[in-house]
C-alpha atoms as a PDB file:
ATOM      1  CA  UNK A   1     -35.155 249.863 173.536  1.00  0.00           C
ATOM      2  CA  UNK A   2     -39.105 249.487 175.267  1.00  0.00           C
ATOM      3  CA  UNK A   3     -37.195 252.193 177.308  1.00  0.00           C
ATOM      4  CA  UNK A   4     -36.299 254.960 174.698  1.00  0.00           C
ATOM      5  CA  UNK A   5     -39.956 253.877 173.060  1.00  0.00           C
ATOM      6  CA  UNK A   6     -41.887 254.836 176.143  1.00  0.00           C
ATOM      7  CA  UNK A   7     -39.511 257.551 176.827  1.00  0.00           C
ATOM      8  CA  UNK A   8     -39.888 259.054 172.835  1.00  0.00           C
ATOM      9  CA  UNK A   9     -42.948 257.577 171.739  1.00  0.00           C
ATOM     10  CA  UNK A  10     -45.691 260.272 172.555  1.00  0.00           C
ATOM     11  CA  UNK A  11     -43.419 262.837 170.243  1.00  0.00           C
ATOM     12  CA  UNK A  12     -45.808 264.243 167.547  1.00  0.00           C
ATOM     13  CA  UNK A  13     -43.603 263.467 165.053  1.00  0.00           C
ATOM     14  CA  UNK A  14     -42.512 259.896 166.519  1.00  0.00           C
ATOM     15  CA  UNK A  15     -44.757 257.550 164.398  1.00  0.00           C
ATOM     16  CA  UNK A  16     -43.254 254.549 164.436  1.00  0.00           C
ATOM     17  CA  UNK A  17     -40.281 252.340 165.170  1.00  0.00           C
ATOM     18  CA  UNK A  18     -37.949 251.191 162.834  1.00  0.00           C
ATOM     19  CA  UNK A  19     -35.796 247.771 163.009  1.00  0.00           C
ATOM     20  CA  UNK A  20     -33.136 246.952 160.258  1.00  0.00           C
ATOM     21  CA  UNK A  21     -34.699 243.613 158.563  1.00  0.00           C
ATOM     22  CA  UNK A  22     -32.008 241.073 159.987  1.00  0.00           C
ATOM     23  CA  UNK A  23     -31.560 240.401 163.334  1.00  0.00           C
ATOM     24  CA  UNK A  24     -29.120 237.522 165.595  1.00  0.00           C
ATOM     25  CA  UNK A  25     -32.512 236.343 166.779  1.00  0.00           C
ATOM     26  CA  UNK A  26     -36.054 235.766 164.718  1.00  0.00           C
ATOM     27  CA  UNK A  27     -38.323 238.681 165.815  1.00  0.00           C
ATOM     28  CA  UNK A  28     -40.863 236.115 166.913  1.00  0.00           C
ATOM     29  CA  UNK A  29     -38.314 235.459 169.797  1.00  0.00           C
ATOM     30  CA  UNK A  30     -39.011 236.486 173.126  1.00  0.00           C
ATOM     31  CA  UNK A  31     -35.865 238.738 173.855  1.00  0.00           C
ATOM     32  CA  UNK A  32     -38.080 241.292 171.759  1.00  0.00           C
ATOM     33  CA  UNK A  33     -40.961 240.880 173.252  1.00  0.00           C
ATOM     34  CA  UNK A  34     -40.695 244.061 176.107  1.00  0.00           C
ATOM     35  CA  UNK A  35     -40.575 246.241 172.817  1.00  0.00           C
ATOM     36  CA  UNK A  36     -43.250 245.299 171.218  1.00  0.00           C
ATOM     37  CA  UNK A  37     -45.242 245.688 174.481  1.00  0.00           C
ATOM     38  CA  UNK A  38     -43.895 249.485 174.573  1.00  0.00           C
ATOM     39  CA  UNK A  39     -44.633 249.697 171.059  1.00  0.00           C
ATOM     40  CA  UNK A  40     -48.097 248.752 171.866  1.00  0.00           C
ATOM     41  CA  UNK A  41     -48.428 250.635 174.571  1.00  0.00           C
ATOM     42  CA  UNK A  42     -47.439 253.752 173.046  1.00  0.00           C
ATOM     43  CA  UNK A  43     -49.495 253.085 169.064  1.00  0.00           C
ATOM     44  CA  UNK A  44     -46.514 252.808 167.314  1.00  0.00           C
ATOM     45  CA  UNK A  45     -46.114 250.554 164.563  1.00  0.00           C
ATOM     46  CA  UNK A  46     -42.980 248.321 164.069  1.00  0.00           C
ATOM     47  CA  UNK A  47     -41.173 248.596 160.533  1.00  0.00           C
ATOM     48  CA  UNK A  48     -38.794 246.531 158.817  1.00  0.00           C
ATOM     49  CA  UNK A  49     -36.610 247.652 156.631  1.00  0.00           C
ATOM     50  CA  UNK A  50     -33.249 246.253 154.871  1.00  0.00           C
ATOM     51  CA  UNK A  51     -29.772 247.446 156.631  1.00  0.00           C
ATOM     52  CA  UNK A  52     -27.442 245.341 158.568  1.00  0.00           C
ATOM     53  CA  UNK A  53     -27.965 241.945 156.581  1.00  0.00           C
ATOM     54  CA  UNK A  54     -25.019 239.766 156.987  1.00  0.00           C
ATOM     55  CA  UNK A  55     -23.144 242.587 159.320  1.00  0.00           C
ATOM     56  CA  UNK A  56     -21.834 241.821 162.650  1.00  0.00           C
ATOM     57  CA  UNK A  57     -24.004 239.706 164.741  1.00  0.00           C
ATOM     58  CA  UNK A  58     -26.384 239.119 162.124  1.00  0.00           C
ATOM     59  CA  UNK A  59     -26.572 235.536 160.101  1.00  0.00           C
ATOM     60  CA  UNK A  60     -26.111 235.498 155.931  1.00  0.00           C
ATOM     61  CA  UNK A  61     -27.870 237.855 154.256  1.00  0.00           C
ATOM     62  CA  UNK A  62     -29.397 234.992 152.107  1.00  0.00           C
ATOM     63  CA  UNK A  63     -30.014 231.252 152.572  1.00  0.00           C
ATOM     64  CA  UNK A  64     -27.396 230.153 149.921  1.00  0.00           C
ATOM     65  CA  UNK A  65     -24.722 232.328 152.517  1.00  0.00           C
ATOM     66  CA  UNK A  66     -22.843 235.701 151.794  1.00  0.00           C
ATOM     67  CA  UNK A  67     -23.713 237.316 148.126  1.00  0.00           C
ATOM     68  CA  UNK A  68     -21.052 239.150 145.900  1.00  0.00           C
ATOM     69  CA  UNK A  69     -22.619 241.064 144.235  1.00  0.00           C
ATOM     70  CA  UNK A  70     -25.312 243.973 145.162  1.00  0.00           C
ATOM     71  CA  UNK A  71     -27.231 242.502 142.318  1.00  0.00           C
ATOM     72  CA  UNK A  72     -27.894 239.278 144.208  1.00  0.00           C
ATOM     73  CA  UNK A  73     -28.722 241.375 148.030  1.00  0.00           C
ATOM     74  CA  UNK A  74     -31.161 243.463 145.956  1.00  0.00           C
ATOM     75  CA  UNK A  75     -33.143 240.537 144.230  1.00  0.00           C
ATOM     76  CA  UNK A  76     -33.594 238.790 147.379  1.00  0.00           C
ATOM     77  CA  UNK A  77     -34.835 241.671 149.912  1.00  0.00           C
ATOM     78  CA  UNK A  78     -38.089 239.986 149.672  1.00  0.00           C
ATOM     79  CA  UNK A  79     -36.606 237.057 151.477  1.00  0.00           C
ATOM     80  CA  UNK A  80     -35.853 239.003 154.956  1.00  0.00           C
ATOM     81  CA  UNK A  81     -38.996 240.069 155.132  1.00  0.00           C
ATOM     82  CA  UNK A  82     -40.531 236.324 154.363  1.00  0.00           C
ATOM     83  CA  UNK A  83     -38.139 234.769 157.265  1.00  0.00           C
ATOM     84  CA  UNK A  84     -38.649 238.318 160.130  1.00  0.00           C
ATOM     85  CA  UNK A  85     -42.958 237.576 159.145  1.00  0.00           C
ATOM     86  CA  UNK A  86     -42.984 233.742 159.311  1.00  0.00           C
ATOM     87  CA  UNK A  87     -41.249 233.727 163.400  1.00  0.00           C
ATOM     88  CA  UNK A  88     -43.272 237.013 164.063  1.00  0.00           C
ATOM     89  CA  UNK A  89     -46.671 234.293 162.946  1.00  0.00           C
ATOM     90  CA  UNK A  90     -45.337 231.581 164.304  1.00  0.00           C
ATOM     91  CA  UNK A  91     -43.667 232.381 167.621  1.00  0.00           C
ATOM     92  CA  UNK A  92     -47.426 234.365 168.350  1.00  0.00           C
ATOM     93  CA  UNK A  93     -46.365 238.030 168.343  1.00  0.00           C
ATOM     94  CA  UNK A  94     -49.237 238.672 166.248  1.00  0.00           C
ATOM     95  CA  UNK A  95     -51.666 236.988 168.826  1.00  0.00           C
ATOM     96  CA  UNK A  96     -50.050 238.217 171.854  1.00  0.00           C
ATOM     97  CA  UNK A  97     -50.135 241.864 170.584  1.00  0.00           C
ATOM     98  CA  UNK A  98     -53.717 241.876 168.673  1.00  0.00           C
ATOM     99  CA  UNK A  99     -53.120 245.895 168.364  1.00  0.00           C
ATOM    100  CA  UNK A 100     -49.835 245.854 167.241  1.00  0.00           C
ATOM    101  CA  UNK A 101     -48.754 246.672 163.282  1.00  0.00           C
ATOM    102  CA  UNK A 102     -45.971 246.099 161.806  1.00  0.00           C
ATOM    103  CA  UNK A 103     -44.734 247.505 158.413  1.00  0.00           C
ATOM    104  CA  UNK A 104     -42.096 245.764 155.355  1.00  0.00           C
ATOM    105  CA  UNK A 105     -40.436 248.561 154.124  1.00  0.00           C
ATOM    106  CA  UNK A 106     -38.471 248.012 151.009  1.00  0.00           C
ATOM    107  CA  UNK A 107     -38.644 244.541 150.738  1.00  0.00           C
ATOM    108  CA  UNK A 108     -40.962 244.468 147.393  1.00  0.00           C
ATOM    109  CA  UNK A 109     -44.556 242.592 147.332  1.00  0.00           C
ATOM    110  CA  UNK A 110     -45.026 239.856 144.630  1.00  0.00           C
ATOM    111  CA  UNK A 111     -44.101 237.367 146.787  1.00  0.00           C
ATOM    112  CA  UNK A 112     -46.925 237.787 149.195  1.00  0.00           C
ATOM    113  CA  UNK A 113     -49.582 236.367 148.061  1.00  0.00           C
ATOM    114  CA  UNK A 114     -47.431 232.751 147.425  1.00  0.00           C
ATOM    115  CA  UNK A 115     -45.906 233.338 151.239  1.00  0.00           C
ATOM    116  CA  UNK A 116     -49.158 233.490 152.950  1.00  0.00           C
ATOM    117  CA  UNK A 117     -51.129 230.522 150.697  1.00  0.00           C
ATOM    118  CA  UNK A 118     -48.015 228.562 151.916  1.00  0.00           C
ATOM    119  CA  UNK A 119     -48.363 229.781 155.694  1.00  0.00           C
ATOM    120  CA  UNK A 120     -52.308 228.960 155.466  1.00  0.00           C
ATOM    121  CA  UNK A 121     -51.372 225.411 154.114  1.00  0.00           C
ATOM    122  CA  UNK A 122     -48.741 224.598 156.250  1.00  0.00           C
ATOM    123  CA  UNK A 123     -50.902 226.220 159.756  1.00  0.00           C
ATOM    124  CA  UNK A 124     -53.671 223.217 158.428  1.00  0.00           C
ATOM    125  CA  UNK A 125     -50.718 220.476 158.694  1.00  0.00           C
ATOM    126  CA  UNK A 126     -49.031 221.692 161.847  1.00  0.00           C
ATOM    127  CA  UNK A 127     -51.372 223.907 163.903  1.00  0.00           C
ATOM    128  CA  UNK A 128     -50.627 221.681 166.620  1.00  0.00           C
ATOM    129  CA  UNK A 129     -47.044 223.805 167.498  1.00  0.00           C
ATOM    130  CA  UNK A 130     -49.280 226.883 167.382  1.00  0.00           C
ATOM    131  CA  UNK A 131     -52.246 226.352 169.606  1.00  0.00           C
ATOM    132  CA  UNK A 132     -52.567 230.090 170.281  1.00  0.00           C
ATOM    133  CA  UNK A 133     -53.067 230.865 166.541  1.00  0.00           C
ATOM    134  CA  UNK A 134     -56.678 230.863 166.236  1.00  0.00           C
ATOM    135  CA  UNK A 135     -57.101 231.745 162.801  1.00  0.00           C
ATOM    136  CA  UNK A 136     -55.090 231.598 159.382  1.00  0.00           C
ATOM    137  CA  UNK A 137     -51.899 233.105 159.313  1.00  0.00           C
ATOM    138  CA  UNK A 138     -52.868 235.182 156.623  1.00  0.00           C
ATOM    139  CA  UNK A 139     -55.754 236.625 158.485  1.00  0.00           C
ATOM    140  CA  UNK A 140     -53.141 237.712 161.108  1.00  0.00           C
ATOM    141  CA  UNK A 141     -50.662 239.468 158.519  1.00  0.00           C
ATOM    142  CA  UNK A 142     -53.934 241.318 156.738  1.00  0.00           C
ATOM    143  CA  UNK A 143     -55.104 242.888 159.926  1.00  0.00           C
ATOM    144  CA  UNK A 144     -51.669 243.386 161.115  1.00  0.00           C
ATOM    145  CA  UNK A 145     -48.874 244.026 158.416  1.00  0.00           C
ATOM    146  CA  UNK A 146     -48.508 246.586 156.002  1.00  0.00           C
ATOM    147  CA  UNK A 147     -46.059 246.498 153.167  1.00  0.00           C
ATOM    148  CA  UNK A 148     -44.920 249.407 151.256  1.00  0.00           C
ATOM    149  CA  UNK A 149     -44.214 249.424 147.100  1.00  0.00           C
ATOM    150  CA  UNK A 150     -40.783 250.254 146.361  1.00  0.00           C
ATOM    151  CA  UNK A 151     -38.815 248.933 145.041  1.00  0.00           C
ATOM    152  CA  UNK A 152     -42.165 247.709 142.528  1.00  0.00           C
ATOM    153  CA  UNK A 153     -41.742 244.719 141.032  1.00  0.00           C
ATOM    154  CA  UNK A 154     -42.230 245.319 136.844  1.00  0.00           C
ATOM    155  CA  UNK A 155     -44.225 242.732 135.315  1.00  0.00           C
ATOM    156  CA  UNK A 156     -44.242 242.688 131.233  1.00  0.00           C
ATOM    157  CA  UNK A 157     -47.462 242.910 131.663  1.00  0.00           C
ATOM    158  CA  UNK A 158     -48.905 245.389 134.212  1.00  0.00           C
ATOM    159  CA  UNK A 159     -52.352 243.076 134.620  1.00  0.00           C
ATOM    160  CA  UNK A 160     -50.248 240.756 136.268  1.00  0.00           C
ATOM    161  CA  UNK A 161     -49.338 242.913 139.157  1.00  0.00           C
ATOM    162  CA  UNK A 162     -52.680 244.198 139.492  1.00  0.00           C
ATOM    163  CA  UNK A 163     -53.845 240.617 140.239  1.00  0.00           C
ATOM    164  CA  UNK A 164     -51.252 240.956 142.517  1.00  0.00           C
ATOM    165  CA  UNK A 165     -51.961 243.665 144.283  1.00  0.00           C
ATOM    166  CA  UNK A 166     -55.591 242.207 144.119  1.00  0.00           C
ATOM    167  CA  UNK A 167     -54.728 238.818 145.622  1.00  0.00           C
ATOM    168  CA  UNK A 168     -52.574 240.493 148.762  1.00  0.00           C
ATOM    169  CA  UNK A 169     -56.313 243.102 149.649  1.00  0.00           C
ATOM    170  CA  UNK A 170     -53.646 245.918 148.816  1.00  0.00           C
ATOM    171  CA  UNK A 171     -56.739 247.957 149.622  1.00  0.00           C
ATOM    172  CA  UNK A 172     -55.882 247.198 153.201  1.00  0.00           C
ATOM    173  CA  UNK A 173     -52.260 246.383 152.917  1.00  0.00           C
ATOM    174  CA  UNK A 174     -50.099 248.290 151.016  1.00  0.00           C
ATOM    175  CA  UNK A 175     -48.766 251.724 150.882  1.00  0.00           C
ATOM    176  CA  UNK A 176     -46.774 253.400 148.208  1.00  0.00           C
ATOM    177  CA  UNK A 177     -43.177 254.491 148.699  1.00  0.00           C
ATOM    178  CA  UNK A 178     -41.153 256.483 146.354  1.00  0.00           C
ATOM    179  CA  UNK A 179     -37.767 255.600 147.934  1.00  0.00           C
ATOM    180  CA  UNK A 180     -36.476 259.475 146.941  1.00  0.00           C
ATOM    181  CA  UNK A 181     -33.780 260.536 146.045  1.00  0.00           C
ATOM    182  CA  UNK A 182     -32.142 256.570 145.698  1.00  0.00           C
ATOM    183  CA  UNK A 183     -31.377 255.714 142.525  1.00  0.00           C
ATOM    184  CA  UNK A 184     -34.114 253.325 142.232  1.00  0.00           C
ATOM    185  CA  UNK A 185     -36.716 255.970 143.369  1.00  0.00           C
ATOM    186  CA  UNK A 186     -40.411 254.866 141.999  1.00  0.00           C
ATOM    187  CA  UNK A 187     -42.730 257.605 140.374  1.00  0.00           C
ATOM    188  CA  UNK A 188     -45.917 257.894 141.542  1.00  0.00           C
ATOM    189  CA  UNK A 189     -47.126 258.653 138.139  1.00  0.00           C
ATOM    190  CA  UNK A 190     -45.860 255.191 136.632  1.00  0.00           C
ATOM    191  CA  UNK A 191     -44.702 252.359 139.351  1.00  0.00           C
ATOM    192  CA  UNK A 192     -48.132 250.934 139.640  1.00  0.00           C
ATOM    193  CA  UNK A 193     -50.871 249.620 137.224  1.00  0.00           C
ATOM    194  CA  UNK A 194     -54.251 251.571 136.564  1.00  0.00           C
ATOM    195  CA  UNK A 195     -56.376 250.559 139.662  1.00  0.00           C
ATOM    196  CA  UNK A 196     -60.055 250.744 141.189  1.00  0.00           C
ATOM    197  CA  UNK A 197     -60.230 254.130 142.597  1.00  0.00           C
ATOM    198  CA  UNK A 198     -60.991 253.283 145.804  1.00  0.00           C
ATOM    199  CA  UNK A 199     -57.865 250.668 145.582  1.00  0.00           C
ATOM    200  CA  UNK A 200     -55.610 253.746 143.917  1.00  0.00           C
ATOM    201  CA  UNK A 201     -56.991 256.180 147.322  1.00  0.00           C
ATOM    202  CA  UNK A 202     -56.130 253.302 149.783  1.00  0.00           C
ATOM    203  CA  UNK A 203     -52.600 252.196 148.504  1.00  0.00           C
ATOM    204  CA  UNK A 204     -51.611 256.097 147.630  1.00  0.00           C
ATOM    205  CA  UNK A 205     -52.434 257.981 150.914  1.00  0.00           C
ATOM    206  CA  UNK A 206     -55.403 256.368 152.878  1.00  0.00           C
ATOM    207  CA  UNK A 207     -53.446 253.030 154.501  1.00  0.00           C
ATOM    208  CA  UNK A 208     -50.130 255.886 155.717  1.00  0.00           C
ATOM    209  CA  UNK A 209     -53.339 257.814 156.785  1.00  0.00           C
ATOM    210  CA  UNK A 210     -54.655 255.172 159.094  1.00  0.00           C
ATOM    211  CA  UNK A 211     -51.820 253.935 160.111  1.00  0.00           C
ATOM    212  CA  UNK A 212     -50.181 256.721 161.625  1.00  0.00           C
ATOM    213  CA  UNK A 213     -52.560 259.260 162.116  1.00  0.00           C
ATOM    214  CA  UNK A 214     -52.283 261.435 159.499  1.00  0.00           C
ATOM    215  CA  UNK A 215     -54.408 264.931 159.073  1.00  0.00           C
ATOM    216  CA  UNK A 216     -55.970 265.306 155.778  1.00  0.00           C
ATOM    217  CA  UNK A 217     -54.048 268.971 155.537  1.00  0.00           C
ATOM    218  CA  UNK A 218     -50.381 267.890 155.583  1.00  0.00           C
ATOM    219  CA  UNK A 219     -49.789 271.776 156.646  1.00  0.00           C
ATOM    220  CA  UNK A 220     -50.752 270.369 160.258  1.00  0.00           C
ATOM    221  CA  UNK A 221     -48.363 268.414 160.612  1.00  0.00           C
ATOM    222  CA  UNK A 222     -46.239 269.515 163.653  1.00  0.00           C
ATOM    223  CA  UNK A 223     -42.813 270.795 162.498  1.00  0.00           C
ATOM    224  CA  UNK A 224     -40.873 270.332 165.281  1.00  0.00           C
END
């Protein structure tokens, strides 16, 4: 794989790499460590995004062991996401590869805010089996992660996930994602509460923008 990365990486329209959300190993662990060092090299992001859960090689889809119902995989995409981010904080990707990003792609958001207060409280406790972490974990996944919205979590009460959007810097953070033509597909229009303009700029184009080098004039953008 750090082969076909350095090989296809420079493509214009190669802007990042994608890895299905489970794995036989943690991504923290070392076996993937030559890709993110191509990744690096090259100034591609890594993203995440829900696939092969509970296929061949892979462990459970959930903790509880092998759902029935796509009801029960859908609720808990969230959870891949929590388990791939804790071993890529804890096993030191993050500090090893300082320019490296990484992206959650369809695995929701509400639960990051709880995830990284319990990363932060836990790093206080046991930073002595992470010596190279030399900050919060938190700090690591703000300057390094990006999740994107779909599929939006919908609150009774749309205040509540502005506070969380709020709580997680989504001005930094998050980027929205439609998820056309799937049946869940979320409307730009109406998937997320009314937000601080500079917020509604960030999380609608400006994060992509900075992320992967996006022109202002999408008619730029090289076509083949």
């Amino acid at each position: 794989m750090a082969e076909m990365i350095r090989e296809l990486g420079d493509h214009p329209r190669v802007v990042q790499v994608v890895m299905p959300m489970a794995s036989q190993h943690p991504y923290g662990h070392e076996y993937y460590w030559p890709m993110y060092e191509a990744a690096e090299e090259m100034e591609l992001p890594i993203a995440m995004h829900p696939y092969t859960e509970g296929h061949g090689v892979t462990r459970p889809p959930t903790g509880a062991g092998h759902p029935n119902t796509y009801f029960e995989w859908h609720t808990l995409l969230g959870t891949y996401a929590m388990g791939q981010l804790v071993s890529l904080v804890a096993e030191g990707v993050l500090a090893k590869f300082p320019n490296l990003n990484f992206v959650v792609i369809e695995g929701g958001l509400s639960w990051v805010p709880h995830f990284l207060w319990r990363m932060d409280k836990d790093w206080k406790a046991l930073r002595a089996q992470v010596p190279y972490l030399q900050k919060p974990p938190s700090e690591y996944v703000r300057d390094q992660v990006r999740f994107t919205t779909q599929p939006i979590e919908e609150p009774d009460n749309p205040e509540h996930l502005l506070q969380i959007l709020e709580m997680m810097h989504a001005e930094e953070t998050v980027m929205f994602a439609s998820d056309y033509p799937h049946w869940d597909t979320d409307s730009p229009v109406y998937a997320l509460p009314p937000m601080s303009d500079e917020m509604e700029q960030a999380v609608m184009a400006g994060n992509a923008q900075e992320l992967y080098g996006l022109p202002n004039d999408p008619t730029s953008l090289p076509t083949n």
